[in-house]
C-alpha atoms as a PDB file:
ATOM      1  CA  UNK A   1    -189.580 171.003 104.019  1.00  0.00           C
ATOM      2  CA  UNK A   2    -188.496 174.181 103.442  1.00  0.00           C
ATOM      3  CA  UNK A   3    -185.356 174.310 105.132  1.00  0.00           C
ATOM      4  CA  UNK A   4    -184.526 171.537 103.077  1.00  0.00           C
ATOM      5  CA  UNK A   5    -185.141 173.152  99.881  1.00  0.00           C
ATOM      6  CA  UNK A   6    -183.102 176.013 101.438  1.00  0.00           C
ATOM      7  CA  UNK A   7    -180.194 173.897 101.775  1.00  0.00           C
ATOM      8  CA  UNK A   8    -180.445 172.371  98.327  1.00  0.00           C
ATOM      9  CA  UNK A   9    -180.581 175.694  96.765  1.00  0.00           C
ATOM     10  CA  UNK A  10    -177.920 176.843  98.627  1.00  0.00           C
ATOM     11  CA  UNK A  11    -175.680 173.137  97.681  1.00  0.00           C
ATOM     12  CA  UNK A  12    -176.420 174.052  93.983  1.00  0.00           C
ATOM     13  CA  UNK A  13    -175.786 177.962  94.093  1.00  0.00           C
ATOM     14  CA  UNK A  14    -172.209 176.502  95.280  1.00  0.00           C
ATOM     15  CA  UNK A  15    -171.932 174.087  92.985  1.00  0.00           C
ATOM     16  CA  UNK A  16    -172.584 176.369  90.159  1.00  0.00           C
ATOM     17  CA  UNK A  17    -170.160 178.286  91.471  1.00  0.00           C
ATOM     18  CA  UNK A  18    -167.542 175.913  91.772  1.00  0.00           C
ATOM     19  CA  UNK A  19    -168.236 174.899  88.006  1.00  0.00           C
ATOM     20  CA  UNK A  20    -168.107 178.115  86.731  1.00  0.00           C
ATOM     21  CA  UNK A  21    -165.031 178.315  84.787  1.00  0.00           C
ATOM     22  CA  UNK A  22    -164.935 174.946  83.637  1.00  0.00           C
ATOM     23  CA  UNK A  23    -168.007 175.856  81.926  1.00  0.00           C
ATOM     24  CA  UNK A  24    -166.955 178.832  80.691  1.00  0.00           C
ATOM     25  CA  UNK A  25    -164.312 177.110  78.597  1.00  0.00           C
ATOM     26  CA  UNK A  26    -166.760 174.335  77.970  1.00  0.00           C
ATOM     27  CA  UNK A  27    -168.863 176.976  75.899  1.00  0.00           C
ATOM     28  CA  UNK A  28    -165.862 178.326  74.321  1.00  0.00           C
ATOM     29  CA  UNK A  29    -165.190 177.576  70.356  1.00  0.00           C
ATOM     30  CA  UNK A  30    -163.594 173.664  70.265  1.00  0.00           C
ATOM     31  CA  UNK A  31    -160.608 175.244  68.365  1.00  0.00           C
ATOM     32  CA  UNK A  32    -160.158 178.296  71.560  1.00  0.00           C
ATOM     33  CA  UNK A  33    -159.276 174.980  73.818  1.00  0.00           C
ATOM     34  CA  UNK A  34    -155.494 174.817  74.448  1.00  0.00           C
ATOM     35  CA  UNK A  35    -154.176 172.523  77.197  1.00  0.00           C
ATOM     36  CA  UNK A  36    -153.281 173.886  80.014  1.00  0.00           C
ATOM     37  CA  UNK A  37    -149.696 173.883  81.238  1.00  0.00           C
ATOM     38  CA  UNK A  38    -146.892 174.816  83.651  1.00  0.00           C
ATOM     39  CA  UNK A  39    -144.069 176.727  81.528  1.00  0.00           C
ATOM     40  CA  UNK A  40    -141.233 178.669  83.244  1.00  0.00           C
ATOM     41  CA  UNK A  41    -141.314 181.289  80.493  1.00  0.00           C
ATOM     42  CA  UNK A  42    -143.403 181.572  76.943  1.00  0.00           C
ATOM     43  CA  UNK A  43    -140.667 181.978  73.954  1.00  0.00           C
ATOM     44  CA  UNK A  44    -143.837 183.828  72.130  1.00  0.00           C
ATOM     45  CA  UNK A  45    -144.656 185.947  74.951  1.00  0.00           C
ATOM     46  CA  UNK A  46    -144.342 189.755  73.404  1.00  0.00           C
ATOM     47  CA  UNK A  47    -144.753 191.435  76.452  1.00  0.00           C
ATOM     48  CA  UNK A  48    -141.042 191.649  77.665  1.00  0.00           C
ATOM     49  CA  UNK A  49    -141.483 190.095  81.003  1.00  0.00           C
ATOM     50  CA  UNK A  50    -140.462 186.424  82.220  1.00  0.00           C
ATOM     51  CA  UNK A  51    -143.859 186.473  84.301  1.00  0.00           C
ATOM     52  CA  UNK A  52    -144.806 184.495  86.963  1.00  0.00           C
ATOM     53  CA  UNK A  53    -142.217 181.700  87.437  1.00  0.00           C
ATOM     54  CA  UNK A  54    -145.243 179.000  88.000  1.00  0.00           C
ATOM     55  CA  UNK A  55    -147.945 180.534  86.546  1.00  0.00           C
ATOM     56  CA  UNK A  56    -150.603 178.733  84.573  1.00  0.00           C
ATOM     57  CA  UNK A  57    -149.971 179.366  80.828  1.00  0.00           C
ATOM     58  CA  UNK A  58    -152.274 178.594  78.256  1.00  0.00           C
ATOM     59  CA  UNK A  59    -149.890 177.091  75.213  1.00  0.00           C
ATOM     60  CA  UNK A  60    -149.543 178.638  72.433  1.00  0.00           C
ATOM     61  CA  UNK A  61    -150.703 177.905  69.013  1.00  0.00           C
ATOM     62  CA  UNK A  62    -148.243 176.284  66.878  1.00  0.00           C
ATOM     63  CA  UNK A  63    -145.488 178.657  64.403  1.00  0.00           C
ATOM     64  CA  UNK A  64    -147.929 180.777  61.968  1.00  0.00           C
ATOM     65  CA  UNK A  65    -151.232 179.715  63.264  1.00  0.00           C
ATOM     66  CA  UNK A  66    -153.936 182.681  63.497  1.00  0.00           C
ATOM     67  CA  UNK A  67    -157.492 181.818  65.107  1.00  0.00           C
ATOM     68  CA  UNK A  68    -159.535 184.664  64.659  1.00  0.00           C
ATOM     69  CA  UNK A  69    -161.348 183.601  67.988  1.00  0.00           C
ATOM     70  CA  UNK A  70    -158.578 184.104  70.071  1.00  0.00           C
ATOM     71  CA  UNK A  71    -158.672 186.983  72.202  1.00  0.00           C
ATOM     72  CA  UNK A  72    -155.190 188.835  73.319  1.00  0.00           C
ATOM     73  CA  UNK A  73    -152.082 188.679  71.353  1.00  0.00           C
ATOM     74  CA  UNK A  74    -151.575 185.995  68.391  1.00  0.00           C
ATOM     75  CA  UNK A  75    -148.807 184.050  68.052  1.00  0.00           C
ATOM     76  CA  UNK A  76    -145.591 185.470  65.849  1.00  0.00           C
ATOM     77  CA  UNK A  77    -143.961 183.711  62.834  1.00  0.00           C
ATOM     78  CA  UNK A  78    -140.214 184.140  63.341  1.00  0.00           C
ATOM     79  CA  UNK A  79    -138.800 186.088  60.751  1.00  0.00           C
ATOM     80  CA  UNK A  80    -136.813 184.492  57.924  1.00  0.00           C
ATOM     81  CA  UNK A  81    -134.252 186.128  56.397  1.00  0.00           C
ATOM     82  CA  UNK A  82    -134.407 186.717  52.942  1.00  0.00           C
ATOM     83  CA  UNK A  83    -131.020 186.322  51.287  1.00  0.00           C
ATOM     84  CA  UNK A  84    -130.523 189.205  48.273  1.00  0.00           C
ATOM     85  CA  UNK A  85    -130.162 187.095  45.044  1.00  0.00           C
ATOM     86  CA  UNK A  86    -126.519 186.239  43.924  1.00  0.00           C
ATOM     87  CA  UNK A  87    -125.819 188.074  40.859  1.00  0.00           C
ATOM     88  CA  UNK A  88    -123.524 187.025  38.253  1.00  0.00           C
ATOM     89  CA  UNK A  89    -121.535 188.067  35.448  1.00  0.00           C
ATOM     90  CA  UNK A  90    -123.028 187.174  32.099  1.00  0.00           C
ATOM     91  CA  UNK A  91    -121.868 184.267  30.790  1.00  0.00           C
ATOM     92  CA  UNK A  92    -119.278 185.605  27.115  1.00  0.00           C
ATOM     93  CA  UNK A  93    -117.889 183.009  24.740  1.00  0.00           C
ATOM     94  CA  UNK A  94    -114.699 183.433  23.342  1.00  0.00           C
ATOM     95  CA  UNK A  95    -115.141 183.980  19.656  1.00  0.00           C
ATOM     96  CA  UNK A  96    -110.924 182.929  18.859  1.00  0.00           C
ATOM     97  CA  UNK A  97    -109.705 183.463  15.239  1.00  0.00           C
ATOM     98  CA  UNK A  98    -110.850 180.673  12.493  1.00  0.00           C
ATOM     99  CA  UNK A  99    -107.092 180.089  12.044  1.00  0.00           C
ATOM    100  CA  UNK A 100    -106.280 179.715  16.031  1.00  0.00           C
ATOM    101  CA  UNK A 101    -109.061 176.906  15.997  1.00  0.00           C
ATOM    102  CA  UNK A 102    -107.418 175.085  13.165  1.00  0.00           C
ATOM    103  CA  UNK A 103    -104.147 174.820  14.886  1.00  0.00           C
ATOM    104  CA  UNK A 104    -105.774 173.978  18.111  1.00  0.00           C
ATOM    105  CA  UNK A 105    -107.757 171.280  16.333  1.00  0.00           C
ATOM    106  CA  UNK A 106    -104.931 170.141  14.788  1.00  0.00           C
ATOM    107  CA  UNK A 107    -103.057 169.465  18.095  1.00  0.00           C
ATOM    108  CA  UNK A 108    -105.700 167.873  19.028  1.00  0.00           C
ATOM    109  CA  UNK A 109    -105.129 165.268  16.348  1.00  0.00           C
ATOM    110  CA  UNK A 110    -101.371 165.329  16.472  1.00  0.00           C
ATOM    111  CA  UNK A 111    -101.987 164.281  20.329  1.00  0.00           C
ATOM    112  CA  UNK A 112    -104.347 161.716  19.893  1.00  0.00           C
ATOM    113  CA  UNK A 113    -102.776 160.066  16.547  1.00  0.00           C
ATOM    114  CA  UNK A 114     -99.511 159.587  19.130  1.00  0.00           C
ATOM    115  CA  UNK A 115    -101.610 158.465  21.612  1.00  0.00           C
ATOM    116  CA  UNK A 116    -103.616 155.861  20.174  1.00  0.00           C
ATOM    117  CA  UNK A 117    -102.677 155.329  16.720  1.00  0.00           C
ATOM    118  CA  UNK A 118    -103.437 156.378  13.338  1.00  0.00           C
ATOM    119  CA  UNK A 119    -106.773 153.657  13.682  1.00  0.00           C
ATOM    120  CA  UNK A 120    -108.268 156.231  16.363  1.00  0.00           C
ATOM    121  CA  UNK A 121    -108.633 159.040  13.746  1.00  0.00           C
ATOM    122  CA  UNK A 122    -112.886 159.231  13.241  1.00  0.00           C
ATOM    123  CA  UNK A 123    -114.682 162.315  13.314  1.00  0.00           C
ATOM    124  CA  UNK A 124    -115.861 160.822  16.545  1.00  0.00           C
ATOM    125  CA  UNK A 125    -113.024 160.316  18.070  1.00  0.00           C
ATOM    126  CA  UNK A 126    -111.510 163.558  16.898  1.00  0.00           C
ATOM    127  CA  UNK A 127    -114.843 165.630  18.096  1.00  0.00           C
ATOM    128  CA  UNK A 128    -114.200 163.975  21.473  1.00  0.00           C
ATOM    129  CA  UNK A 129    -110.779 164.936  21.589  1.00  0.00           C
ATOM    130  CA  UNK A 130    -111.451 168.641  21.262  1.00  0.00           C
ATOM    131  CA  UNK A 131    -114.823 168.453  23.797  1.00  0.00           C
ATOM    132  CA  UNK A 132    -117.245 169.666  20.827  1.00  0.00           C
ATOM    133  CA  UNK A 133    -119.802 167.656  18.699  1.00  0.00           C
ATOM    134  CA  UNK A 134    -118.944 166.465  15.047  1.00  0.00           C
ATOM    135  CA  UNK A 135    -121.217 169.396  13.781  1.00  0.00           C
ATOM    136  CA  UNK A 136    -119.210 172.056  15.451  1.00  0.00           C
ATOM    137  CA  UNK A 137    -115.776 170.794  13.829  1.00  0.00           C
ATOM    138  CA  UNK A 138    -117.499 171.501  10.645  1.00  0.00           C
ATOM    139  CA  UNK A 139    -117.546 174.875  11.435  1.00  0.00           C
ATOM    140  CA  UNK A 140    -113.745 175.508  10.372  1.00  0.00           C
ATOM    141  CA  UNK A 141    -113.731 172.256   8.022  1.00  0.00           C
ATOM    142  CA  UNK A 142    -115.377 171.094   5.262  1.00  0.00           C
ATOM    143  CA  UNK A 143    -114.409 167.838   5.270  1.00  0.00           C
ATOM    144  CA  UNK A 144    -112.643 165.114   6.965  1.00  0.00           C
ATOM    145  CA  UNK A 145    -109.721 165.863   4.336  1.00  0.00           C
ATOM    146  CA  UNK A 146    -109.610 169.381   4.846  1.00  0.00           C
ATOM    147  CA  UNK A 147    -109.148 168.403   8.911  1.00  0.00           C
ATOM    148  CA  UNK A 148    -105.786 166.341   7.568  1.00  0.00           C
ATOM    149  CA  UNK A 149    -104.392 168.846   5.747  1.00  0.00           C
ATOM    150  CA  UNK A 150    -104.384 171.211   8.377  1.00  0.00           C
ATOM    151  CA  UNK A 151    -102.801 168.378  10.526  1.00  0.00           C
ATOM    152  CA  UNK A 152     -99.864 168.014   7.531  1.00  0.00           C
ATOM    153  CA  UNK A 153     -99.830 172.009   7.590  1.00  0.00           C
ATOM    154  CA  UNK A 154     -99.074 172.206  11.322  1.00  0.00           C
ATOM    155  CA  UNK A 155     -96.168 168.944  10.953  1.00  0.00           C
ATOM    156  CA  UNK A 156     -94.603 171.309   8.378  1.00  0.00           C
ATOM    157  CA  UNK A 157     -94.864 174.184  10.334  1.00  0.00           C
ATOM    158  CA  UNK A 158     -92.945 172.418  13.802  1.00  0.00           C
ATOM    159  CA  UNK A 159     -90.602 170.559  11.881  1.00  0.00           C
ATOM    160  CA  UNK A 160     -89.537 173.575  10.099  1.00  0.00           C
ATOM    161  CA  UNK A 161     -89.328 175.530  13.359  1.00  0.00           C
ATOM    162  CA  UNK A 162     -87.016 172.858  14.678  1.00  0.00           C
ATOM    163  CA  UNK A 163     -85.186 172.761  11.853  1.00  0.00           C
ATOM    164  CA  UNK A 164     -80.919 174.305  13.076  1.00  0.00           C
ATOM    165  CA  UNK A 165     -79.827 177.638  11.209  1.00  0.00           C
ATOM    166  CA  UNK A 166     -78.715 177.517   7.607  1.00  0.00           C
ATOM    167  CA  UNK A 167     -75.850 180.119   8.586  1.00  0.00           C
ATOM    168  CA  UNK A 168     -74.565 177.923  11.766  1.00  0.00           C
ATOM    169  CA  UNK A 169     -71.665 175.720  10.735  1.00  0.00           C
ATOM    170  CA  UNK A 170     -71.754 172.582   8.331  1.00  0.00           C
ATOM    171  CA  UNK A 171     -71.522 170.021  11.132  1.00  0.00           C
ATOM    172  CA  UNK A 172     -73.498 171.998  14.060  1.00  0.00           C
ATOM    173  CA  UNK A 173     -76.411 172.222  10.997  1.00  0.00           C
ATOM    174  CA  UNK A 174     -75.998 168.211  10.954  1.00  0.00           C
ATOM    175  CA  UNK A 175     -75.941 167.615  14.816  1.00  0.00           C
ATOM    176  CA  UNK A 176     -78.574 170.190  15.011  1.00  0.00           C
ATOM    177  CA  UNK A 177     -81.339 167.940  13.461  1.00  0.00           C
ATOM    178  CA  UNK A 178     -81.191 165.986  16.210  1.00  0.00           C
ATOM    179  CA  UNK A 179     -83.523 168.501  18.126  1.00  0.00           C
ATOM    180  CA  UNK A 180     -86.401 167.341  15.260  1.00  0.00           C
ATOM    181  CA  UNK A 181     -85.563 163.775  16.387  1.00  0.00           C
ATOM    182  CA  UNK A 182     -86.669 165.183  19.622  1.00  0.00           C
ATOM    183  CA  UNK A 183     -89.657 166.811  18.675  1.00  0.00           C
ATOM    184  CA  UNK A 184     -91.174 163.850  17.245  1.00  0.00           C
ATOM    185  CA  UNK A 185     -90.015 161.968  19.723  1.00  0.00           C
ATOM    186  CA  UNK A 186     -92.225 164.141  22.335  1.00  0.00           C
ATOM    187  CA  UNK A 187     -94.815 164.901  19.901  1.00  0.00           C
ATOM    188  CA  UNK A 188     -95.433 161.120  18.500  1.00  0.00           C
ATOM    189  CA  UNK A 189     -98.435 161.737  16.363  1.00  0.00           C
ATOM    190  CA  UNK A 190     -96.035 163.548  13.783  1.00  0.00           C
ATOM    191  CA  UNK A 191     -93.921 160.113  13.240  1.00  0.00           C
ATOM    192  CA  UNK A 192     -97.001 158.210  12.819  1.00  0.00           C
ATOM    193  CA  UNK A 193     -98.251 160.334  10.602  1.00  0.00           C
ATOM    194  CA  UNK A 194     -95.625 160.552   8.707  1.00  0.00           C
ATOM    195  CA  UNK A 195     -94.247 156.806   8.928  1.00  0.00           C
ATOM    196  CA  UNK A 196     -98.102 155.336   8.543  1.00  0.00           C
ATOM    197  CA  UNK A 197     -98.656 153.939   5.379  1.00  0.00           C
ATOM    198  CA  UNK A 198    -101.773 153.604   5.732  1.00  0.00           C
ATOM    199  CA  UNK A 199    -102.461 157.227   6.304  1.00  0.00           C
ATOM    200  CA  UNK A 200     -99.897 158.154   3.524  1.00  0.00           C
ATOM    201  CA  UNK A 201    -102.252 156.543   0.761  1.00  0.00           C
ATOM    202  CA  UNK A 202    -105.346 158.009   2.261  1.00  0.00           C
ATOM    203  CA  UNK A 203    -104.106 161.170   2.450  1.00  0.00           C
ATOM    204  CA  UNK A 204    -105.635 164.453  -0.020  1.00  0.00           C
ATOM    205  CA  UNK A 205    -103.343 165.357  -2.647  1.00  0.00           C
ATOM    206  CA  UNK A 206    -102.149 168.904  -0.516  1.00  0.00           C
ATOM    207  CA  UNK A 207    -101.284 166.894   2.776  1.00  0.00           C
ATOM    208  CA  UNK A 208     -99.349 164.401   0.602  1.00  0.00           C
ATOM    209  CA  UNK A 209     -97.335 167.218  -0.844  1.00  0.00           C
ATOM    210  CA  UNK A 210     -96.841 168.983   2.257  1.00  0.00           C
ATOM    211  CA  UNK A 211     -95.172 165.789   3.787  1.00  0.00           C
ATOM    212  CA  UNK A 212     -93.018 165.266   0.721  1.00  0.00           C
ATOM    213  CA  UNK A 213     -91.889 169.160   0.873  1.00  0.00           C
ATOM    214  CA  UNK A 214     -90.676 167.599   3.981  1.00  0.00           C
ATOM    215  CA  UNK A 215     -88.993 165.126   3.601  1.00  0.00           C
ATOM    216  CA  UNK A 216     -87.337 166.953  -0.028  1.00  0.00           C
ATOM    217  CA  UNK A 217     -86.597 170.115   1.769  1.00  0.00           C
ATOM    218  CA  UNK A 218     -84.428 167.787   4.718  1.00  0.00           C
ATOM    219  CA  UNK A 219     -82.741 165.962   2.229  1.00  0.00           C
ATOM    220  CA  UNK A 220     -81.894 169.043   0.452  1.00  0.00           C
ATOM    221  CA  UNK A 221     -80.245 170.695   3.758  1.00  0.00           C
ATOM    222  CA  UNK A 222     -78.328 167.547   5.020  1.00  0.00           C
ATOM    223  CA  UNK A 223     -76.727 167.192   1.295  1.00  0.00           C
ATOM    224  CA  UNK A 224     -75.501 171.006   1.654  1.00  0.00           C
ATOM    225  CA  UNK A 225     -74.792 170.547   5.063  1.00  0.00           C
ATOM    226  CA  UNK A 226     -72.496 167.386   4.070  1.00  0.00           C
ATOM    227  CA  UNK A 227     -71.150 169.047   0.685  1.00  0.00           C
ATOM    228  CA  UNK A 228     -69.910 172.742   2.987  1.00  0.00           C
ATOM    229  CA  UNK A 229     -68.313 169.847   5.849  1.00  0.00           C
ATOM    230  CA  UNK A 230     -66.571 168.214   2.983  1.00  0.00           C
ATOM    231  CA  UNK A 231     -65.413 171.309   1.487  1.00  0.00           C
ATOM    232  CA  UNK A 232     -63.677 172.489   4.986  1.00  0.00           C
ATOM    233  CA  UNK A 233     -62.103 168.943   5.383  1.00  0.00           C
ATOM    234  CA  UNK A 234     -64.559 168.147   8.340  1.00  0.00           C
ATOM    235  CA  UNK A 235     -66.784 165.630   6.466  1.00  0.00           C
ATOM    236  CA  UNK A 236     -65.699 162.515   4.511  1.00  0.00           C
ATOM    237  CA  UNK A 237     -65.283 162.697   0.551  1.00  0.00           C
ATOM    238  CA  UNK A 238     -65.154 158.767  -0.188  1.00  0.00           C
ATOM    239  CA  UNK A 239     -69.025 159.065  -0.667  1.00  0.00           C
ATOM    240  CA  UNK A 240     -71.053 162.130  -2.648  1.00  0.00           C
ATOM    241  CA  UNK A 241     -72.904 164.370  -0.234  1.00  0.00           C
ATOM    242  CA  UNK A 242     -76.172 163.034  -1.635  1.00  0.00           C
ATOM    243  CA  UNK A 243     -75.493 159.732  -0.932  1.00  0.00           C
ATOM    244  CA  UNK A 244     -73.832 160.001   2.154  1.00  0.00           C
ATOM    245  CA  UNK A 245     -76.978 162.445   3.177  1.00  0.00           C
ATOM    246  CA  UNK A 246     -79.257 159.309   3.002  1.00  0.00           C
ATOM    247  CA  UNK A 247     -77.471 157.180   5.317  1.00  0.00           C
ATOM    248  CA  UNK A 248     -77.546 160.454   7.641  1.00  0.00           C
ATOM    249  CA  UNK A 249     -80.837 161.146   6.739  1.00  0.00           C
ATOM    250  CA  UNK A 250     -81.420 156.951   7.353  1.00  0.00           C
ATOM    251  CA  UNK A 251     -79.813 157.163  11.334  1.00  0.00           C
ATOM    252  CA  UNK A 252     -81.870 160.212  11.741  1.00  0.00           C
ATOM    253  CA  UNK A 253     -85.021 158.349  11.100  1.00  0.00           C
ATOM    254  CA  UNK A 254     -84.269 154.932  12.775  1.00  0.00           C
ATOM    255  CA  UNK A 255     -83.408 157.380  15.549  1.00  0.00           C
ATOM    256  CA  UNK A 256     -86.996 159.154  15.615  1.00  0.00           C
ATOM    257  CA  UNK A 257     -88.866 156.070  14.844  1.00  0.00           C
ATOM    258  CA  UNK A 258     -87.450 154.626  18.033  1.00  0.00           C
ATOM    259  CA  UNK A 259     -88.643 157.341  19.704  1.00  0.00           C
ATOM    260  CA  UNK A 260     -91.656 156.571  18.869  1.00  0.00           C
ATOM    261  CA  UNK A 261     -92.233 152.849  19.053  1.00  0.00           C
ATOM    262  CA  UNK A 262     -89.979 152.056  21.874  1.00  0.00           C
ATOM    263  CA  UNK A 263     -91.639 150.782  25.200  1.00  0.00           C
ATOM    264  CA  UNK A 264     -88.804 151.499  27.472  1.00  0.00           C
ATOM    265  CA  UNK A 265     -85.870 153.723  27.302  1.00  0.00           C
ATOM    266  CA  UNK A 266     -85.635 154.989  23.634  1.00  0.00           C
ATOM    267  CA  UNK A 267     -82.048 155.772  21.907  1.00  0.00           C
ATOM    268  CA  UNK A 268     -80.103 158.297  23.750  1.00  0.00           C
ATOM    269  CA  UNK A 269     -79.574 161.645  21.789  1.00  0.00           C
ATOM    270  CA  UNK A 270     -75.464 160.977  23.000  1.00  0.00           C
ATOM    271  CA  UNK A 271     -75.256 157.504  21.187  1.00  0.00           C
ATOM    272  CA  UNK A 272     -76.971 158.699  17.774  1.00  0.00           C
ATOM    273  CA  UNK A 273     -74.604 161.500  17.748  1.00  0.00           C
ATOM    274  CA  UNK A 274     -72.362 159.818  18.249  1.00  0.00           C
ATOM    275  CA  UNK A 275     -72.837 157.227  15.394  1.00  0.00           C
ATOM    276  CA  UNK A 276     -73.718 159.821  13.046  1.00  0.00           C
ATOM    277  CA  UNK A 277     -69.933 161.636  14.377  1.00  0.00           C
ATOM    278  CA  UNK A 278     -68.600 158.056  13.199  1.00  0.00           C
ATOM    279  CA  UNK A 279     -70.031 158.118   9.568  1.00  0.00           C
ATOM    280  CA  UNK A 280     -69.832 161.064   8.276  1.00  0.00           C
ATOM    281  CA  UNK A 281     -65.662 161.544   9.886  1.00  0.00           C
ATOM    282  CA  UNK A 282     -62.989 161.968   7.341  1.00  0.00           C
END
């Protein structure tokens, strides 16, 4: 009997032996248990070497976890790199000249009048032109009128810079008006402005004038023009200057307003030159 409880003592002193490191981990904190594995090298491991090539590694914790019942080294978070903030030069408006804007806006009307007719003109559509809000073109206009005569201001102020020399020579003065055909013919919101009847009635009384200082003012200098060429032999005499001015002044305009409405080829410069070379001929 007693050798028999010898050599079940001595079964179960080897047994406890045998289970003594699977008990150890059994008594370990849940949260301490990390599967076992077979790794060739730890990409956490901090201590430099590669280790044994089959060793038994227990696996690390996951990026940024920390258990406080972990014995040995804890798992490093990789760096990230922290990028300097972009800095950037403050933001500066423009503050342009009152006067600059008004031109500018009036461009802006000039181009869409030629574009899509004298029916387009709202404060809307004007606003949208420009890339502002209505309340903004109220900063350098009172009023829609105010907005037109600054349009009429700027068609006086092209025309006239189009407009030949007074000092070149009678018929080179004539010819020479050919380059305001041109104008209007690139710039076709001035001939619809100035053709449209209905913008002609609904015009304030200062844009209305400015058009008819216009249209006086180019009469005036193609009657001269006529009256020197007739003088010097080089312009016909059968017909007054004035009157022979408004059949010149007449081609000019049928010339421009071609310009303007035609949908293919308008009239060559050449021809009207021509034509006007044939009327006005002694």
């Amino acid at each position: 009997m007693s050798s028999y409880l010898g050599f079940v003592c001595s079964r179960q002193g080897r047994l406890e032996e045998a289970l003594e490191p699977t008990l150890d981990v059994l008594a370990q904190d849940p949260l301490d248990r990390a599967p076992l594995r077979q790794d060739r090298h730890d990409p956490f491991d901090t201590s430099g070497g590669m280790g044994d090539a089959l060793s038994l590694q227990v696996a690390p914790a996951p990026c940024g976890s920390l258990n406080p019942h972990r014995g040995g080294s804890m798992a490093k978070t990789p760096k990230t790199e922290t990028k300097a903030p972009v800095t950037r030069p403050a933001r500066t408006t423009e503050r342009r000249p009152t006067e600059e804007r008004r031109v500018e806006i009036a461009d802006a009307v000039l181009e869409l009048i030629g574009r899509s007719g004298v029916a387009s003109l709202t404060l809307d559509a004007i606003a949208k032109e420009i890339g502002v809000t209505q309340s903004a073109l109220f900063r350098h206009f009172a009023s829609r009128d105010e907005i037109l005569e600054a349009v009429a201001k700027r068609i006086e102020e092209l025309v006239t810079a189009a407009m030949p020399p007074p000092d070149a020579p009678p018929l080179e003065r004539i010819e020479g008006l050919f380059d305001v055909v041109a104008l209007v013919g690139k710039t076709k919101g001035i001939g619809r402005f100035i053709f449209s009847e209905q913008l002609s009635l609904a015009l304030p009384t200062e844009a209305a004038a400015r058009i008819a200082r216009i249209a006086d003012r180019t009469r005036a200098f193609v009657a001269s023009s006529l009256a020197e060429g007739a003088a010097a032999g080089q312009v016909r005499r059968d017909i007054p200057p004035k009157v022979l001015a408004v059949m010149v002044i007449g081609t000019l305009q049928t010339s421009a307003f071609l310009s303007i409405v035609s949908k293919g080829e308008p009239l060559a410069p050449s021809v009207a030159k021509r034509a006007l070379r044939k009327l006005i001929a002694p």
